[in-house]
Protein backbone atom coordinates (compact mmCIF):
# COMPACT_ATOMS: atom_id res chain seq x y z
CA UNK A 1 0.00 0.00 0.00
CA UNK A 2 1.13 3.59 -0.57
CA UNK A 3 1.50 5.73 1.64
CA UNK A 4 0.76 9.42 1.57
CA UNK A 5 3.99 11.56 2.23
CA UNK A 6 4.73 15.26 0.80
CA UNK A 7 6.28 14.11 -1.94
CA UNK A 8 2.79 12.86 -3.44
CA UNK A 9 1.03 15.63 -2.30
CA UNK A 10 -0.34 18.34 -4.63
CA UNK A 11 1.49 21.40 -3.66
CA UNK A 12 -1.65 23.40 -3.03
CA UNK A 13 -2.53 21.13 -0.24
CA UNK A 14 1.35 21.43 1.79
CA UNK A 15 0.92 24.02 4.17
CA UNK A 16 -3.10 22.91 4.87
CA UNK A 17 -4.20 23.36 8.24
CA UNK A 18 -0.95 25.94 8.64
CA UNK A 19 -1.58 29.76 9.90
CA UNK A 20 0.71 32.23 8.01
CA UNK A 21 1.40 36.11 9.19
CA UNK A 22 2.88 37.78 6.30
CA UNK A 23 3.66 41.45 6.97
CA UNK A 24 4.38 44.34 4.59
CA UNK A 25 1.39 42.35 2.60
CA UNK A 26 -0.10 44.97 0.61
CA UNK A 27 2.04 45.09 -2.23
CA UNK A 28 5.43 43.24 -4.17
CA UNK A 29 7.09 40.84 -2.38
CA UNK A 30 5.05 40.63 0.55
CA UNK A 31 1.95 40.20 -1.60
CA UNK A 32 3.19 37.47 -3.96
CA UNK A 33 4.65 35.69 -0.84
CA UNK A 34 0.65 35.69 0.63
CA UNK A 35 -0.25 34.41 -2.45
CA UNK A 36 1.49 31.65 -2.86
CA UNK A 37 1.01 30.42 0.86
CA UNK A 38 -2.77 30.92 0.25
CA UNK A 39 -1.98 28.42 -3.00
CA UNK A 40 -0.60 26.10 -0.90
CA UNK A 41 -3.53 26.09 1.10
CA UNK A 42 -2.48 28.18 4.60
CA UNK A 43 -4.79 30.54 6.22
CA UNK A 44 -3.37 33.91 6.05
CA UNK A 45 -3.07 37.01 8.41
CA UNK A 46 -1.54 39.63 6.19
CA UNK A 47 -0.39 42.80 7.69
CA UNK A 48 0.54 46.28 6.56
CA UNK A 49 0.26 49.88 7.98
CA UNK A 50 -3.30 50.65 6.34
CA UNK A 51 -6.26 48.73 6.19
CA UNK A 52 -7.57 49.86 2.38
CA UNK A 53 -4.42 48.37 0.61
CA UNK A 54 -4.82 44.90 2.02
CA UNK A 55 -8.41 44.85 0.36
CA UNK A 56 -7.73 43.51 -2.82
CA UNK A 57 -4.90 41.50 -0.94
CA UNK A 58 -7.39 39.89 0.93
CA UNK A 59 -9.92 38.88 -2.11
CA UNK A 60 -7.47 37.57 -4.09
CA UNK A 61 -6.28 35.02 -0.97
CA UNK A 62 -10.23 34.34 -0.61
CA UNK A 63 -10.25 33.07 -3.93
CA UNK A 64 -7.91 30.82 -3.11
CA UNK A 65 -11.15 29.16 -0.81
CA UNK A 66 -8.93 29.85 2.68
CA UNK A 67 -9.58 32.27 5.11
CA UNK A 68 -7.84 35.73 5.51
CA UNK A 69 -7.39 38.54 8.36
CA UNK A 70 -6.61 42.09 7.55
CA UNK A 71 -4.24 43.49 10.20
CA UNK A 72 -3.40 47.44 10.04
CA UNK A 73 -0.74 47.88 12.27
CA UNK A 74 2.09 50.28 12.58
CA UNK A 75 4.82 48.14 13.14
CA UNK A 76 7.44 50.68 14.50
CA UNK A 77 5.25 50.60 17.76
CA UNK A 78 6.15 47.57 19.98
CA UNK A 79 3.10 47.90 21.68
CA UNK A 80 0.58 47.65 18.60
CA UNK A 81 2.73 45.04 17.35
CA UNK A 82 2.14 42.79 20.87
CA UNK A 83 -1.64 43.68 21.00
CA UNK A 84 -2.34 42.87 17.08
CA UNK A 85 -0.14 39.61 17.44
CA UNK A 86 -2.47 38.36 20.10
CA UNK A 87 -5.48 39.52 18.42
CA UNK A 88 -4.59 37.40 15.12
CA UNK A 89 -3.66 34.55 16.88
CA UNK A 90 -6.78 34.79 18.71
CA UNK A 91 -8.64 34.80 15.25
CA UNK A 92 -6.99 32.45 13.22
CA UNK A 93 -5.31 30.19 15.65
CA UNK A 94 -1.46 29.63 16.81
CA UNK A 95 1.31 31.29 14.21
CA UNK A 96 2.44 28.89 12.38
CA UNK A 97 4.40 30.51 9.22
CA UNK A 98 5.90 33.86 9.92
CA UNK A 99 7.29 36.25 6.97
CA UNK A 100 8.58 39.33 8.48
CA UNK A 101 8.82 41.33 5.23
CA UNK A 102 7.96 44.24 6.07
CA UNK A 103 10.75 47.33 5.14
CA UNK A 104 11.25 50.37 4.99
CA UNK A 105 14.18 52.61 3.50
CA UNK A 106 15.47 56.40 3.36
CA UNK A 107 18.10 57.96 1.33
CA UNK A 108 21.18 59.25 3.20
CA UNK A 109 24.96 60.60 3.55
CA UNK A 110 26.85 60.68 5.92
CA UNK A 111 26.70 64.70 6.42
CA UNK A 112 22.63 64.63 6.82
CA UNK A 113 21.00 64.25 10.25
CA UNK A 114 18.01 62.17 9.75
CA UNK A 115 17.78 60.80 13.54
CA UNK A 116 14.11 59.69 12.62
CA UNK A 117 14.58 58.26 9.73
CA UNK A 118 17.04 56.35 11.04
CA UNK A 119 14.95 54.90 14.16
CA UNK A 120 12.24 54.60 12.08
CA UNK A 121 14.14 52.08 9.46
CA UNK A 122 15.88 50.56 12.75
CA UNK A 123 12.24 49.48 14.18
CA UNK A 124 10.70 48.41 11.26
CA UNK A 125 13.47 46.43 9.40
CA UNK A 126 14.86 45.18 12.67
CA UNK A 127 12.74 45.26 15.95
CA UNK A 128 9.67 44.22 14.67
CA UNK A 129 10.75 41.00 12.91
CA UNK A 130 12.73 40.37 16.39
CA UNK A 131 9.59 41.31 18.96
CA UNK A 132 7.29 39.11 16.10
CA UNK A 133 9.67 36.00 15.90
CA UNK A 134 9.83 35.70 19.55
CA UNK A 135 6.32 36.05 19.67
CA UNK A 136 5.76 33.39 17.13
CA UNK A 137 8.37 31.17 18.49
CA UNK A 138 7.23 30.51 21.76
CA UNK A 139 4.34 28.45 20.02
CA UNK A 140 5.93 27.58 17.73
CA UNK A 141 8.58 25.91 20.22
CA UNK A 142 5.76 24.52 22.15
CA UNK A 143 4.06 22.62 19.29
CA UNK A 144 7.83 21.31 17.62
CA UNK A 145 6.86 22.87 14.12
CA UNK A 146 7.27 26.19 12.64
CA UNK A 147 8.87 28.18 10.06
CA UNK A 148 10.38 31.79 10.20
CA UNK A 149 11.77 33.70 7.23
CA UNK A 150 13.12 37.15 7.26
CA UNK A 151 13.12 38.84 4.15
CA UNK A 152 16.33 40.84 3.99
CA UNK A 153 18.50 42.55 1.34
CA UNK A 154 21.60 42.13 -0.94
CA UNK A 155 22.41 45.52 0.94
CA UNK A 156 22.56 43.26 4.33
CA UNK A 157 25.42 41.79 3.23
CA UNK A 158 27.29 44.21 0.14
CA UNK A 159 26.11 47.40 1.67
CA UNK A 160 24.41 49.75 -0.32
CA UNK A 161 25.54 53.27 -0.74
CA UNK A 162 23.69 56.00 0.40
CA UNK A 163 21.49 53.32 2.76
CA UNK A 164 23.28 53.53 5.63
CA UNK A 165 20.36 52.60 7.99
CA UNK A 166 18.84 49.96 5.71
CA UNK A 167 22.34 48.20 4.94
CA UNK A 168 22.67 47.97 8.64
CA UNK A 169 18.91 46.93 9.46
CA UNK A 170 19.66 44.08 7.09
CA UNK A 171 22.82 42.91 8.14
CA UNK A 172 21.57 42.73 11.41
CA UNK A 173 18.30 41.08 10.49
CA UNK A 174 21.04 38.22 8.62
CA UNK A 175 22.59 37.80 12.10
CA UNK A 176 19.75 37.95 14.13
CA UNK A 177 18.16 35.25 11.78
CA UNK A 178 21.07 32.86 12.21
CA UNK A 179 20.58 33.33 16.47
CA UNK A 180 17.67 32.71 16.22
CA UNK A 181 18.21 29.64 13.68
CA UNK A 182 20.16 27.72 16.52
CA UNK A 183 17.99 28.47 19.32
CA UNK A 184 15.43 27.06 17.70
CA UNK A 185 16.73 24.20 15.62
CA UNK A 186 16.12 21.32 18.56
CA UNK A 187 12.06 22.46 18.65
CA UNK A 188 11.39 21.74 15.00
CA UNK A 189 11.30 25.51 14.14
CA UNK A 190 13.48 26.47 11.30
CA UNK A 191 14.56 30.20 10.78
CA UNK A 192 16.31 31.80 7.47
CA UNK A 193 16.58 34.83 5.71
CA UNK A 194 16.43 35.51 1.62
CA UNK A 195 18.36 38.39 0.67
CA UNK A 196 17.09 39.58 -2.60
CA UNK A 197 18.35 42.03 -5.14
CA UNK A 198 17.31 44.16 -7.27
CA UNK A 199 12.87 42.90 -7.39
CA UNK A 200 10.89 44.79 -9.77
CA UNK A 201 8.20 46.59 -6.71
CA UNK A 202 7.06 49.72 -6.16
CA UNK A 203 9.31 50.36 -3.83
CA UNK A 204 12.67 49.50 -5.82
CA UNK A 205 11.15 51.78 -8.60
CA UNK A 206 10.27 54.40 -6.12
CA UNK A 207 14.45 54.63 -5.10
CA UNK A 208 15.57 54.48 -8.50
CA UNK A 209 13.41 57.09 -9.25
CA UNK A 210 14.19 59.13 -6.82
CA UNK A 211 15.73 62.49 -7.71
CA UNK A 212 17.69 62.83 -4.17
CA UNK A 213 19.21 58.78 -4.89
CA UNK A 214 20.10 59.88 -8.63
CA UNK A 215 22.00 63.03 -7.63
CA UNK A 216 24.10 61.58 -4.69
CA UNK A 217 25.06 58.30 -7.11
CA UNK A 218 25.79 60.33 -10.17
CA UNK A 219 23.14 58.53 -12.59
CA UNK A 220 20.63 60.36 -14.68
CA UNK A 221 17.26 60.18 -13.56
CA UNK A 222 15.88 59.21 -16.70
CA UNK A 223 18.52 56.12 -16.86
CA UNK A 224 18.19 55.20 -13.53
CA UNK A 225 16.03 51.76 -14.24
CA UNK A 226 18.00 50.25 -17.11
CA UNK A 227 21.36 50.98 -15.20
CA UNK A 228 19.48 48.78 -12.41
CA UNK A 229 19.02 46.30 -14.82
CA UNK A 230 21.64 46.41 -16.77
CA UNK A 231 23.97 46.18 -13.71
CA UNK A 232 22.64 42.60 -12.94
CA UNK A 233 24.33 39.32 -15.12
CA UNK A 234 21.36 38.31 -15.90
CA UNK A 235 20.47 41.66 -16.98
CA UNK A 236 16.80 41.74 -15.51
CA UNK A 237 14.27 42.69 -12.79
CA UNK A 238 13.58 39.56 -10.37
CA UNK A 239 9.62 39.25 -9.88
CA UNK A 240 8.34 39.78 -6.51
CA UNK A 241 6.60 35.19 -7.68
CA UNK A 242 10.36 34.06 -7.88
CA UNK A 243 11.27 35.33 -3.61
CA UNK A 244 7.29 33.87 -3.28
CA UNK A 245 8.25 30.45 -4.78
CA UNK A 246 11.67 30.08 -2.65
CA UNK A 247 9.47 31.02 0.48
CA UNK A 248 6.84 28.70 -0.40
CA UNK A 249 9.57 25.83 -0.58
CA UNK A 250 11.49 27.08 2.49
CA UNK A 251 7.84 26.75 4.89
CA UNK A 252 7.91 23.05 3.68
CA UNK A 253 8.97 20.07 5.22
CA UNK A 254 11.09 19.35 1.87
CA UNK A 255 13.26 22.25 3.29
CA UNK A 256 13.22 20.70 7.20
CA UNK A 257 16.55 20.83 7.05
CA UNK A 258 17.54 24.36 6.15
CA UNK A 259 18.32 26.81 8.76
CA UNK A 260 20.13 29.53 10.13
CA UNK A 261 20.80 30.75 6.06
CA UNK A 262 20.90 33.75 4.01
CA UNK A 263 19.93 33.40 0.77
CA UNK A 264 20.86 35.86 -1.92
CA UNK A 265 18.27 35.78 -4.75
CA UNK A 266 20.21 38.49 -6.76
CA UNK A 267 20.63 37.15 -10.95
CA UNK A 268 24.59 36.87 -10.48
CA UNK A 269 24.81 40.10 -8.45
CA UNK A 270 26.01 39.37 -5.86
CA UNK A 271 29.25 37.39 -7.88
CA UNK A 272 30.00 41.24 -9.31
């Protein structure tokens, strides 16, 4: 007789019965990486800072025929972030998948004062995937299952010019994920980071585009994308589906065994 294991499985059934909490879900990565978890057949929890732009979020991941919870929270605020955790467990059920993609970034030099900027990047980046992840582990820990994944930067490990606060949000995010990787490893719980490059998002097109950014790297505005693109060996945009698919695989029990890495999803970048 057969028996039923993972690798027979349709994929859309792998993460069934699993609760995901996917922040920065609104848009680009964090919205393809909802997606695909709500494929796979996970209840989501998808978070952001406003409630109107997780709408459409949420009907697409309905039409998946698994349930959804919009949760506007402002995740520099350690408080709002410990209330809303508890309110979306108490919803959906124990954390089982956390995504902590959430970011934010600022252009800088080193001559400009931008104390707020820098605390806010610092919070965001940084403290909140750190006060979620031990909020999520605890359970997590309890019930010998779960899967954490950071979503960091190419800039967390290169440095990025000009992104002083978000190169060092990242890097720290890298080492925080590998801590947290061993503490974990004997409960079941599996924690890693994916460091992409440049992903073809609002955001990433909002930098490039960015008069301040073009002026202090010496690129023409109206260049400013292609250079991007060009500068990568494969010479192209990743899309926001490829980080989703490498997530997808990472929540798996096919990836059981990888933890505590950094994974640079970059087209050759990173080799440069």
């Amino acid at each position: 007789m057969n028996t039923l294991n993972e690798h027979t499985v349709d994929t859309a059934e792998l993460l069934r019965g699993k609760t995901a909490l996917v922040t920065g879900a609104s848009r680009g990565i964090g919205r393809a990486i909802a997606l695909a978890l709500a494929g796979r057949g996970a209840k989501l929890a998808i978070c952001a800072r406003q409630e109107l732009p997780l709408q459409p979020v949420k009907k697409e991941i309905e039409e998946h025929g698994t349930t959804c919870k919009i949760w506007a929270c402002d995740l520099a605020n350690e408080v709002d972030i410990r209330r809303g955790f508890e309110e979306v467990s108490a919803a959906l059920g124990k954390i089982d998948v956390l995504i902590n993609n959430a970011g934010v970034i600022a252009v800088e030099c080193t001559d400009e004062a931008r104390d707020r900027d820098f605390n806010e990047i610092l919070n965001v980046n940084l403290g909140a995937a750190i006060t979620l992840s031990e909020l999520a582990l605890k359970d997590m820990s309890a019930r010998g299952w779960g899967r954490i994944i950071n979503i960091s930067s190419i800039s967390g490990t290169l440095g990025e010019a000009f992104a002083i606060a978000y190169s060092a949000s990242k890097a720290a995010l890298n080492g925080a994920t590998q801590a947290m990787a061993v503490s974990a490893a004997r409960f079941g719980v599996t924690v890693n980071a994916v460091c992409p490059g440049w992903v073809d998002t609002e955001m990433a097109r909002k930098q490039l585009t960015d008069e301040h950014w073009c002026k202090l790297t010496g690129i023409e505005l109206n260049d400013s994308v292609e250079i991007a693109r060009l500068s990568s060996p494969q010479e192209r945009f990743i899309e926001p589906e490829e980080i989703a698919e490498l997530v997808s695989f990472l929540c798996s029990n096919r990836a059981k065994s990888i933890t505590g890495q950094c994974i640079t999803v970059c087209g050759g970048l990173s080799l440069l």
